[in-house]
N, C-alpha and C. Protein backbone atom coordinates (compact mmCIF):
# COMPACT_ATOMS: atom_id res chain seq x y z
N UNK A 1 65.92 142.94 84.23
CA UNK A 1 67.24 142.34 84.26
C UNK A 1 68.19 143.11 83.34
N UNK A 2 67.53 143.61 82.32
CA UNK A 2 68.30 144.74 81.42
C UNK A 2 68.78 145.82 81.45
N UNK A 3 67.97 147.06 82.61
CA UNK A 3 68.29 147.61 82.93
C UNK A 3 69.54 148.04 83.44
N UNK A 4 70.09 149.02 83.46
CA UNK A 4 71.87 149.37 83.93
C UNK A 4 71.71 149.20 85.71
N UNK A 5 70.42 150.05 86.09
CA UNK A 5 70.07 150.12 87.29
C UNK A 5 69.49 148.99 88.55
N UNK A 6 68.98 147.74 87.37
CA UNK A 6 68.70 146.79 88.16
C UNK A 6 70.15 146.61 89.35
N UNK A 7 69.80 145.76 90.43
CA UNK A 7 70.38 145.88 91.34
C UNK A 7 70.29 144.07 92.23
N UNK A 8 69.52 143.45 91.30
CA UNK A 8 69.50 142.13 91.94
C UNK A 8 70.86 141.64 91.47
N UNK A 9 70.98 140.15 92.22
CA UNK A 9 72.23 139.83 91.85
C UNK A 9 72.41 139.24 90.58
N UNK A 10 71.35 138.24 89.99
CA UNK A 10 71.83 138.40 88.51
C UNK A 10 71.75 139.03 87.58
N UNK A 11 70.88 139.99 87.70
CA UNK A 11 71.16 141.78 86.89
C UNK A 11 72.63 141.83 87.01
N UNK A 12 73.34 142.00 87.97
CA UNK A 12 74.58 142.36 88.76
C UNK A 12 75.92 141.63 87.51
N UNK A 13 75.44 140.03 88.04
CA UNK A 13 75.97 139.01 87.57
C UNK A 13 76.38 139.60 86.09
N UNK A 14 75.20 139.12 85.08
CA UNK A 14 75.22 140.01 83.70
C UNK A 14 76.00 140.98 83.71
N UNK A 15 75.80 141.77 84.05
CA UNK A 15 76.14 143.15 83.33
C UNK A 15 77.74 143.15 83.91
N UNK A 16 78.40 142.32 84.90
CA UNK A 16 79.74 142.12 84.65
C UNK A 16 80.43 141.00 84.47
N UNK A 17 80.34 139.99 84.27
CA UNK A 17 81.16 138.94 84.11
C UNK A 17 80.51 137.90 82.80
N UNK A 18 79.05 138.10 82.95
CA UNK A 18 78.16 137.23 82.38
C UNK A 18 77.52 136.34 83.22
N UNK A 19 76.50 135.74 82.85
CA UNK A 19 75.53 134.86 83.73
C UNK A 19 75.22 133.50 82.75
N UNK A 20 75.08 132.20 83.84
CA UNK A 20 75.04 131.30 82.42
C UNK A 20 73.07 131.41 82.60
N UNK A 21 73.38 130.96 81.00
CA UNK A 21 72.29 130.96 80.09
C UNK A 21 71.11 130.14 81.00
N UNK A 22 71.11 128.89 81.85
CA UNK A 22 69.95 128.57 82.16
C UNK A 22 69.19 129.49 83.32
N UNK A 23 70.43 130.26 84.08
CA UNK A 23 69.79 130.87 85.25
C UNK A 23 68.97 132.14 84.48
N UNK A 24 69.48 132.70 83.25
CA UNK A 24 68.78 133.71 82.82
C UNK A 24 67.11 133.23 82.41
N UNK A 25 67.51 131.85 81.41
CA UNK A 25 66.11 131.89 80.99
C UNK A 25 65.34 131.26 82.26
N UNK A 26 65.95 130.69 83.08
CA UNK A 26 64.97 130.38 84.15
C UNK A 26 64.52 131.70 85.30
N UNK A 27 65.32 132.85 84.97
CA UNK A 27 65.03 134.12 85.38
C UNK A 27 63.18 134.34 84.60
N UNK A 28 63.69 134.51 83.56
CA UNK A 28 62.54 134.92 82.56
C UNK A 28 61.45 133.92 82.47
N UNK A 29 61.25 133.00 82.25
CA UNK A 29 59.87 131.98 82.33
C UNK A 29 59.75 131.53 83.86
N UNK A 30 60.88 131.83 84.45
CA UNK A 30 60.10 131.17 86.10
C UNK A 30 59.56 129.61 86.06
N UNK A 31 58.73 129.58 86.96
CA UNK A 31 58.56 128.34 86.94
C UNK A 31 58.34 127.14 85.89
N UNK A 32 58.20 127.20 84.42
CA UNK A 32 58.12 126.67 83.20
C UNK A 32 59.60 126.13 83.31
N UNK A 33 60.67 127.53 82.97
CA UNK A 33 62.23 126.62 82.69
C UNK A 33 62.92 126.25 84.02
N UNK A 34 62.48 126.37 85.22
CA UNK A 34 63.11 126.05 86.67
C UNK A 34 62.74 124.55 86.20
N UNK A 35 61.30 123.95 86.13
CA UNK A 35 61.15 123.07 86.27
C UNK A 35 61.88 122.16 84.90
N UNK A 36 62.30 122.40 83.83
CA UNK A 36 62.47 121.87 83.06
C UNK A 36 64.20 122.05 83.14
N UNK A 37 64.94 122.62 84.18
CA UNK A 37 66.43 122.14 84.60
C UNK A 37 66.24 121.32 85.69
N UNK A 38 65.19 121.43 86.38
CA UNK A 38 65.51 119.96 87.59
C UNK A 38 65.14 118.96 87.15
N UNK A 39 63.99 118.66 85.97
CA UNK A 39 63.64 117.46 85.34
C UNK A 39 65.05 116.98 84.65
N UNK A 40 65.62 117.81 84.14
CA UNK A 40 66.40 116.96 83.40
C UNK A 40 68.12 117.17 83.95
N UNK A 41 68.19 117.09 84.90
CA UNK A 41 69.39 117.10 86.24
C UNK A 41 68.74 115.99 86.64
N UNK A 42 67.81 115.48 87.01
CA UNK A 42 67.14 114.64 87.83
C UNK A 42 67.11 113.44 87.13
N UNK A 43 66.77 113.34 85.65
CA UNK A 43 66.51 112.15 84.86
C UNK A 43 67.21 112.02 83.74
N UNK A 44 68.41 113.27 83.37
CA UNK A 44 69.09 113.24 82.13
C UNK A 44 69.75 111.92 82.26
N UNK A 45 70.31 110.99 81.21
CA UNK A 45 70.86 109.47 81.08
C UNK A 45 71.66 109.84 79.52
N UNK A 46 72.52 110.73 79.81
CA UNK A 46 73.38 111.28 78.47
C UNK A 46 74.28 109.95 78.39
N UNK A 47 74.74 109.70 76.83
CA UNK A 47 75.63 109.03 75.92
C UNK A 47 77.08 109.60 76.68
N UNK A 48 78.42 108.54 77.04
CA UNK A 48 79.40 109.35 77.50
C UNK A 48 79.87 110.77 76.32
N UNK A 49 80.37 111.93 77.51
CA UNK A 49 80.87 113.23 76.41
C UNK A 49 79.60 113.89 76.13
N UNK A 50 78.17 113.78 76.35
CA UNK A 50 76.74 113.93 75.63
C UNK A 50 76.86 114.91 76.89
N UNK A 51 76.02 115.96 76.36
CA UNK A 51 75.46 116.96 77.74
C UNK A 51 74.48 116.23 78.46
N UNK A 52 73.89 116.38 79.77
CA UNK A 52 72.88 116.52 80.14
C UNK A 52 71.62 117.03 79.50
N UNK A 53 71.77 118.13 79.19
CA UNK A 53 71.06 118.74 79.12
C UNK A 53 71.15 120.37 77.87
N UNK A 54 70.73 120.53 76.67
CA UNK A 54 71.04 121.87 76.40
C UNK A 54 69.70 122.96 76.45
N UNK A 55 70.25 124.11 76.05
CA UNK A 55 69.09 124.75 76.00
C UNK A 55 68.98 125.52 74.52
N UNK A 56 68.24 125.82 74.07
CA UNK A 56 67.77 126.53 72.29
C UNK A 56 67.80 127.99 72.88
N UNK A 57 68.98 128.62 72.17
CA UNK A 57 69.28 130.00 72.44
C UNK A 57 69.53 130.14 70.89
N UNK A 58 68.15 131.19 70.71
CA UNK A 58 68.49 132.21 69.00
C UNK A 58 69.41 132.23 68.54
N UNK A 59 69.68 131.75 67.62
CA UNK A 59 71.10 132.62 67.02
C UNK A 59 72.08 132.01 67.17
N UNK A 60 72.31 131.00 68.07
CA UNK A 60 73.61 130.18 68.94
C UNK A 60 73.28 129.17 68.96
N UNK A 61 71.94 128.71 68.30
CA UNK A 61 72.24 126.59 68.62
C UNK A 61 71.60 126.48 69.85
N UNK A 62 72.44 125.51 70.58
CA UNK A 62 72.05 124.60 71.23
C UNK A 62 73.25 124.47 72.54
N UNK A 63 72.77 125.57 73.95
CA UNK A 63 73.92 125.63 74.15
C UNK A 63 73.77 125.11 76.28
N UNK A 64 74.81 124.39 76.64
CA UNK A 64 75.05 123.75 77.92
C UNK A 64 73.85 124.94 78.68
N UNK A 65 73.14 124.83 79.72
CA UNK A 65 72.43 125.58 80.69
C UNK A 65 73.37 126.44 81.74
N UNK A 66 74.50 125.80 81.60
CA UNK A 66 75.77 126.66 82.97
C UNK A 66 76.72 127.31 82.00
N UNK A 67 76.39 127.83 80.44
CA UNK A 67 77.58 128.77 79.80
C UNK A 67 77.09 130.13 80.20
N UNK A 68 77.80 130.54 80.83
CA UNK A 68 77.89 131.90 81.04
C UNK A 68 77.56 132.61 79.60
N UNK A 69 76.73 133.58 79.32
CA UNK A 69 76.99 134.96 78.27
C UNK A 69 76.59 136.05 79.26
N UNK A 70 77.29 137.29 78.08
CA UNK A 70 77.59 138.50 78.51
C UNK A 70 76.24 138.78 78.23
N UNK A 71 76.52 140.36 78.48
CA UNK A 71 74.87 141.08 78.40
C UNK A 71 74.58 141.27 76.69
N UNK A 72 76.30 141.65 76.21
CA UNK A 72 75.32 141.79 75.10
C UNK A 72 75.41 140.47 74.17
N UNK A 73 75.83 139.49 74.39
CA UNK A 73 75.35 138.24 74.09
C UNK A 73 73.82 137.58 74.26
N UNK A 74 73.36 138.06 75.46
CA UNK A 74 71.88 137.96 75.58
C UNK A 74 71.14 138.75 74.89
N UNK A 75 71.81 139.99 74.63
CA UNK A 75 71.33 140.73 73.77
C UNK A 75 70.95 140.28 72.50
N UNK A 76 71.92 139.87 71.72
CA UNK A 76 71.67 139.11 70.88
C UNK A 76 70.86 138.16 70.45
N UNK A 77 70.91 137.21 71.54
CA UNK A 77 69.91 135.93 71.52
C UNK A 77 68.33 136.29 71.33
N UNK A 78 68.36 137.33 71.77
CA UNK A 78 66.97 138.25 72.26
C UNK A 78 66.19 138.93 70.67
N UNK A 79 67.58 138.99 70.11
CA UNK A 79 67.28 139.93 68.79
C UNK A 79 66.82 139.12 67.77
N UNK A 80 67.09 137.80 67.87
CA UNK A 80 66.66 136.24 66.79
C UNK A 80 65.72 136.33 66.96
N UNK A 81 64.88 136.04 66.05
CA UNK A 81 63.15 135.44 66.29
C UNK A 81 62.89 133.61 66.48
N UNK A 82 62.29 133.42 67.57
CA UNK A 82 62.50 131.87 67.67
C UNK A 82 60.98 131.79 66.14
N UNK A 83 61.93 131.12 64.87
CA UNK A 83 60.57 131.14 64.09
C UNK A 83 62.05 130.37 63.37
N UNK A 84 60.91 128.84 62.94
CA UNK A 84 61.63 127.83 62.36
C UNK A 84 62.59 128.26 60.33
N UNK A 85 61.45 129.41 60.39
CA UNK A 85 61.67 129.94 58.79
C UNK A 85 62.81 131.27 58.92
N UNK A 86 63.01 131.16 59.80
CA UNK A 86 64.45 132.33 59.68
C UNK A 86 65.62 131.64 60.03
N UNK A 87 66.30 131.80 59.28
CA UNK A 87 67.62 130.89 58.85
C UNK A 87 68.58 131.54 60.18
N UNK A 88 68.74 132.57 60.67
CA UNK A 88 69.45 132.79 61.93
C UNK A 88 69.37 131.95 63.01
N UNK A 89 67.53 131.70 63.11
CA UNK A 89 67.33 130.63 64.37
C UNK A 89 67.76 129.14 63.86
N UNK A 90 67.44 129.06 62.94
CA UNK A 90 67.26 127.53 62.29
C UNK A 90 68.68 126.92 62.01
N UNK A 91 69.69 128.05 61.79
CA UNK A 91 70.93 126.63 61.15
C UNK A 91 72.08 126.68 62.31
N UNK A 92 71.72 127.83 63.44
CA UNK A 92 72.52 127.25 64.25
C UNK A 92 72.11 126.15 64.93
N UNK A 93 70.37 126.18 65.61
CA UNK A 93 70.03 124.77 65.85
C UNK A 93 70.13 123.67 65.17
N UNK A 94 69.85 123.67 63.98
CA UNK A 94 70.20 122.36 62.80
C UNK A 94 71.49 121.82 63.44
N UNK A 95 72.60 123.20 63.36
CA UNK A 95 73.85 122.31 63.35
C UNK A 95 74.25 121.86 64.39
N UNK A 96 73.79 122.16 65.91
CA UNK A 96 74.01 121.75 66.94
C UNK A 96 73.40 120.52 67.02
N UNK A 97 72.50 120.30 66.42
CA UNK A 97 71.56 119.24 66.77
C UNK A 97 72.09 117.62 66.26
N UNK A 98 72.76 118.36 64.58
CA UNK A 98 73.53 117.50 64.05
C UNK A 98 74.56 116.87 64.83
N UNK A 99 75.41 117.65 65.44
CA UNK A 99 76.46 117.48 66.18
C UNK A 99 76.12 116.64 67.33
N UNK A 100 75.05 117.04 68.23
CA UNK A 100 74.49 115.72 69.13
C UNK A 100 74.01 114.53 68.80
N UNK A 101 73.64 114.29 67.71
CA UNK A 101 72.94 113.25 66.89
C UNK A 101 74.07 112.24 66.80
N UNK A 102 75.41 113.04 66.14
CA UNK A 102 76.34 112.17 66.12
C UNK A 102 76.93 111.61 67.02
N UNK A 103 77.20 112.92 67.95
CA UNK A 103 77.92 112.23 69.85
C UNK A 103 76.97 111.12 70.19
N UNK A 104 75.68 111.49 70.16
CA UNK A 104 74.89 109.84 71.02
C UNK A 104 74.61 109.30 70.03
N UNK A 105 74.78 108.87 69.37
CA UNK A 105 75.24 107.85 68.52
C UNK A 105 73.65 107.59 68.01
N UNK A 106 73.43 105.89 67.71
CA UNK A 106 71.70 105.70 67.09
C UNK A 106 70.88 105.57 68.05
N UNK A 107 70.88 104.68 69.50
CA UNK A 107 70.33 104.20 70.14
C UNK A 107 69.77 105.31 71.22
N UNK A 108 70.05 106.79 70.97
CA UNK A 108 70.07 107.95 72.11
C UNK A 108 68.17 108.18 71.65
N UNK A 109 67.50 108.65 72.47
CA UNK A 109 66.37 109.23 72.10
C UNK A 109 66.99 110.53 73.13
N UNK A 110 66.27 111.81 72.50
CA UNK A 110 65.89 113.27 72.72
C UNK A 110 65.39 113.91 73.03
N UNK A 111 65.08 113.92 74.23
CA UNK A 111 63.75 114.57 75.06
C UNK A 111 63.62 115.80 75.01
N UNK A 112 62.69 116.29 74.13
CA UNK A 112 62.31 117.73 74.36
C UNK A 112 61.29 118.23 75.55
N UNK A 113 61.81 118.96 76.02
CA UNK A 113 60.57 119.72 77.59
C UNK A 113 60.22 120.90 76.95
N UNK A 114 60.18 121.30 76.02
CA UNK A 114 59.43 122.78 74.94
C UNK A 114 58.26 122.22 74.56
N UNK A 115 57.64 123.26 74.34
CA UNK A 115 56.66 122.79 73.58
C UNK A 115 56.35 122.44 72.23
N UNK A 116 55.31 121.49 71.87
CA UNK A 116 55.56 120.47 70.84
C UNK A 116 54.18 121.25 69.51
N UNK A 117 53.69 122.09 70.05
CA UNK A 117 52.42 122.63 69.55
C UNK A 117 52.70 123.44 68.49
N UNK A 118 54.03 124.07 68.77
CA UNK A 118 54.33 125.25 67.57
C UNK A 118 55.28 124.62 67.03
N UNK A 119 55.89 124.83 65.51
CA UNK A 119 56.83 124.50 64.54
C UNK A 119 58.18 125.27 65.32
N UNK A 120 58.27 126.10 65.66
CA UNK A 120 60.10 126.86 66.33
C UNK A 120 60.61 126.17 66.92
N UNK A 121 60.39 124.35 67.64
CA UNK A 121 61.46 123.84 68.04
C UNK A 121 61.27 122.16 67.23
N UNK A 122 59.75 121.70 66.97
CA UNK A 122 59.85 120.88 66.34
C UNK A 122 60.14 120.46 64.57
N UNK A 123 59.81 121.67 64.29
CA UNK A 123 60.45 121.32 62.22
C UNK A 123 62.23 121.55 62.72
N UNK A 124 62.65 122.19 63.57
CA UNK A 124 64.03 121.65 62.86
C UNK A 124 64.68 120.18 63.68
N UNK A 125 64.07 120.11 64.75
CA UNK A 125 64.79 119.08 65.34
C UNK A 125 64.58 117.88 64.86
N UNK A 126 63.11 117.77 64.52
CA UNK A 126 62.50 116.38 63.93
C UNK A 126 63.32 115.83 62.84
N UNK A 127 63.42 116.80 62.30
CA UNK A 127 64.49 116.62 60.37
C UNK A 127 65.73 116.07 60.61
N UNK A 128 66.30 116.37 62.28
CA UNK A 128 67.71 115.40 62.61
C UNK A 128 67.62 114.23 63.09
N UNK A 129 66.36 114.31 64.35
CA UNK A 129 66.17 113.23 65.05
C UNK A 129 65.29 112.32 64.92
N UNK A 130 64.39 112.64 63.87
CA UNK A 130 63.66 112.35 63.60
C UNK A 130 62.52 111.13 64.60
N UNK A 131 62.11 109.97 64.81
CA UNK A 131 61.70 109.40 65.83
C UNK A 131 62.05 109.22 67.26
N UNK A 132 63.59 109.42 67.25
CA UNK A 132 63.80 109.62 68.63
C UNK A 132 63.73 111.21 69.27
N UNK A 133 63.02 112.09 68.59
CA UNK A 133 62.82 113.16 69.53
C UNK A 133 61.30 112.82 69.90
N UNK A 134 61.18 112.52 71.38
CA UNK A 134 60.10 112.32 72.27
C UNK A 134 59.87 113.46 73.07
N UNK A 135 58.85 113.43 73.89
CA UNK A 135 58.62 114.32 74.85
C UNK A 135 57.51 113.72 75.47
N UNK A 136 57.70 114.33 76.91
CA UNK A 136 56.84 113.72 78.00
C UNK A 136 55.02 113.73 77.81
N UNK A 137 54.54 112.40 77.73
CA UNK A 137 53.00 112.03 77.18
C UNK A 137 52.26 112.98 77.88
N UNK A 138 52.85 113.12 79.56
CA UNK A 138 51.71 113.91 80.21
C UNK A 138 52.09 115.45 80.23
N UNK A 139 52.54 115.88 78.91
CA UNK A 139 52.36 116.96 78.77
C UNK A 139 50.75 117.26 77.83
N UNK A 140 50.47 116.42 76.92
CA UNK A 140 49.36 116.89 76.33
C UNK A 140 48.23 117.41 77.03
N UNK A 141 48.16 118.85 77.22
CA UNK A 141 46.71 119.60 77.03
C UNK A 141 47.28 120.32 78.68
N UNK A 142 48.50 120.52 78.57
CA UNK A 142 48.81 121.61 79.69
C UNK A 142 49.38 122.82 78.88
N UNK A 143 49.64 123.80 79.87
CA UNK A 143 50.10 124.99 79.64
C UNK A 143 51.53 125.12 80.10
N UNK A 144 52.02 125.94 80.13
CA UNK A 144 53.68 125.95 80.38
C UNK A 144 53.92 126.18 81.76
N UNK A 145 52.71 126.26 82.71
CA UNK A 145 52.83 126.69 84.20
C UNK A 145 52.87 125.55 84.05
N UNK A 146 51.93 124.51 84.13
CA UNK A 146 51.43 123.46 84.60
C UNK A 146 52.60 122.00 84.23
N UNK A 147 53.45 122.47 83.05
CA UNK A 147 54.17 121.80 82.63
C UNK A 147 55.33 121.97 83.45
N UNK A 148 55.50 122.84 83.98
CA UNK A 148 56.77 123.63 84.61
C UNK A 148 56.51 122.99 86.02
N UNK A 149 55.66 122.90 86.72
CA UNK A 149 55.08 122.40 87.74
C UNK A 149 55.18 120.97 87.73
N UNK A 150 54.31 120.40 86.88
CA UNK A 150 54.74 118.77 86.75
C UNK A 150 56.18 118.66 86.98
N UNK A 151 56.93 119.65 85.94
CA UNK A 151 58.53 118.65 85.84
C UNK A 151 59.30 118.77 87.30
N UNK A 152 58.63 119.62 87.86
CA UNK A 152 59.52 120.18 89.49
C UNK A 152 58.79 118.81 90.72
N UNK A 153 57.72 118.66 90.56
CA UNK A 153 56.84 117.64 91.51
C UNK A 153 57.65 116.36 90.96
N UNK A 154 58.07 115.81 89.77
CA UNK A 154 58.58 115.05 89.53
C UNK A 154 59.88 114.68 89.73
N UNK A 155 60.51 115.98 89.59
CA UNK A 155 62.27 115.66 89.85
C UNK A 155 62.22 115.68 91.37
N UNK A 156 61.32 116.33 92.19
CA UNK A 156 61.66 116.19 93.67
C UNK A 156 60.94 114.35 94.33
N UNK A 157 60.24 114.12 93.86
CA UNK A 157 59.37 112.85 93.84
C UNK A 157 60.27 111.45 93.25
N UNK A 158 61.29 111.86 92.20
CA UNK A 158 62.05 110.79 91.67
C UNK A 158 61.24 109.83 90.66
N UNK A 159 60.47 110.46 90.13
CA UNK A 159 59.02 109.84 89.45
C UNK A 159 59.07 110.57 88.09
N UNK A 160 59.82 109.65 87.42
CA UNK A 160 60.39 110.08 85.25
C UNK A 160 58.94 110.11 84.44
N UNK A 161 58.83 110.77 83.82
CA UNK A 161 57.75 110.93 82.89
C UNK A 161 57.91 109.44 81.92
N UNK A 162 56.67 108.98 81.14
CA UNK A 162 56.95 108.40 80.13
C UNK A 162 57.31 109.05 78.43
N UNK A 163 57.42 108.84 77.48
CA UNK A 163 57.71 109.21 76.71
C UNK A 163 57.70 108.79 75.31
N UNK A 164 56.96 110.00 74.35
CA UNK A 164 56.13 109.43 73.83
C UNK A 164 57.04 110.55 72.05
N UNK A 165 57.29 109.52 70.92
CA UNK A 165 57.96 110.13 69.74
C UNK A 165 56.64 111.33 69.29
N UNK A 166 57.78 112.75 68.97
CA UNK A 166 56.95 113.83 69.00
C UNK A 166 56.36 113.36 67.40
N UNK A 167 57.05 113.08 66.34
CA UNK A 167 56.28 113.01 64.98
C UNK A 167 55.07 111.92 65.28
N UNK A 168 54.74 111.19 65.76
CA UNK A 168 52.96 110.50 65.96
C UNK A 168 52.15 110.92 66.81
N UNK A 169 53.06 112.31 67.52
CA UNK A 169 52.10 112.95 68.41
C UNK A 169 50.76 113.72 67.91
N UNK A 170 49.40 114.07 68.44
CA UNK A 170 48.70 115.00 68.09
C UNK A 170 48.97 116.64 68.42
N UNK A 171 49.59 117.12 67.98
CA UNK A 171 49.83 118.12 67.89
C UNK A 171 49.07 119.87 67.60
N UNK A 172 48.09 119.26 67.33
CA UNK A 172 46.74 120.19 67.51
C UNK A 172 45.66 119.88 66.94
N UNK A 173 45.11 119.92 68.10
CA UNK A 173 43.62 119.50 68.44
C UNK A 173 43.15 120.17 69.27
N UNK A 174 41.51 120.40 69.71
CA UNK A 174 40.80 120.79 70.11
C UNK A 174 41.14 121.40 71.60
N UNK A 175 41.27 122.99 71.97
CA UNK A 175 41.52 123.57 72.94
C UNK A 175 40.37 123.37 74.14
């Protein structure tokens, strides 16, 4: 997709106008982030003014799935390390997160569709949202295909996950 020479259309897209951010990363993980924009198109229940839906882009927070960036904006995003201890990734998410916390007010819970196994999306979000960041129960002991898969069988089925607060989750245990 980086390439000057690519020739598909959102290669194309990018490299002149910009492309928004969910079609890219759903370019790049495939079926994992496809399924995790129709799950939550399908079942998002946002606070009025609240997104649907955002996505965790390096460097930038926490940003709508349909914002267009340029190439070398992706560039960028690309150059962050998703790692909770580098302050590049960490305080733009902090502060986005803050900022949603406040739009949905107390009663909002936070569904994360990432995974809950590694610290890069749960130490900073937990510290805002603390009990209301949940995530779907029947994710425990899948992989990111399989997760990606569930959320697509589900949004076409009309059949919502339950949901379960990530801080009492088990979080690693036995492979």
């Amino acid at each position: 997709m980086l390439r000057d020479r690519a020739q598909f259309d959102l290669a194309v897209q990018l490299r002149r106008d910009g492309a928004p951010i969910g079609d890219l990363f759903a370019f790049i993980s495939g079926l994992y982030f496809r399924g995790k924009l129709a799950y939550a198109r399908a079942f998002a229940a946002p606070p009025p003014g609240a997104p649907y839906a955002l996505v965790i882009a390096a460097g930038r927070g926490l940003l709508p799935p349909e914002l267009p960036v340029t190439l070398e904006e992706f560039r960028e995003i690309g150059a962050v390390p998703v790692d909770a201890s580098d302050a590049r990734y960490r305080e733009p998410l902090a502060r986005d997160a803050r900022i949603l916390c406040e739009m949905a007010g107390a009663d909002c819970d936070f569904v994360l569709l990432g995974s809950i196994a590694t610290e890069k999306y749960v130490t900073p979000l937990i510290e805002i949202f603390g009990e209301r960041l949940v995530f779907p129960a029947e994710f425990v002991g899948r992989g990111d295909m399989s997760r990606g898969g569930l959320m697509l069988r589900c949004a076409r089925a009309g059949v919502e996950m339950s949901y379960t607060p990530v801080g009492s989750a088990v979080r690693h245990g036995p492979r």
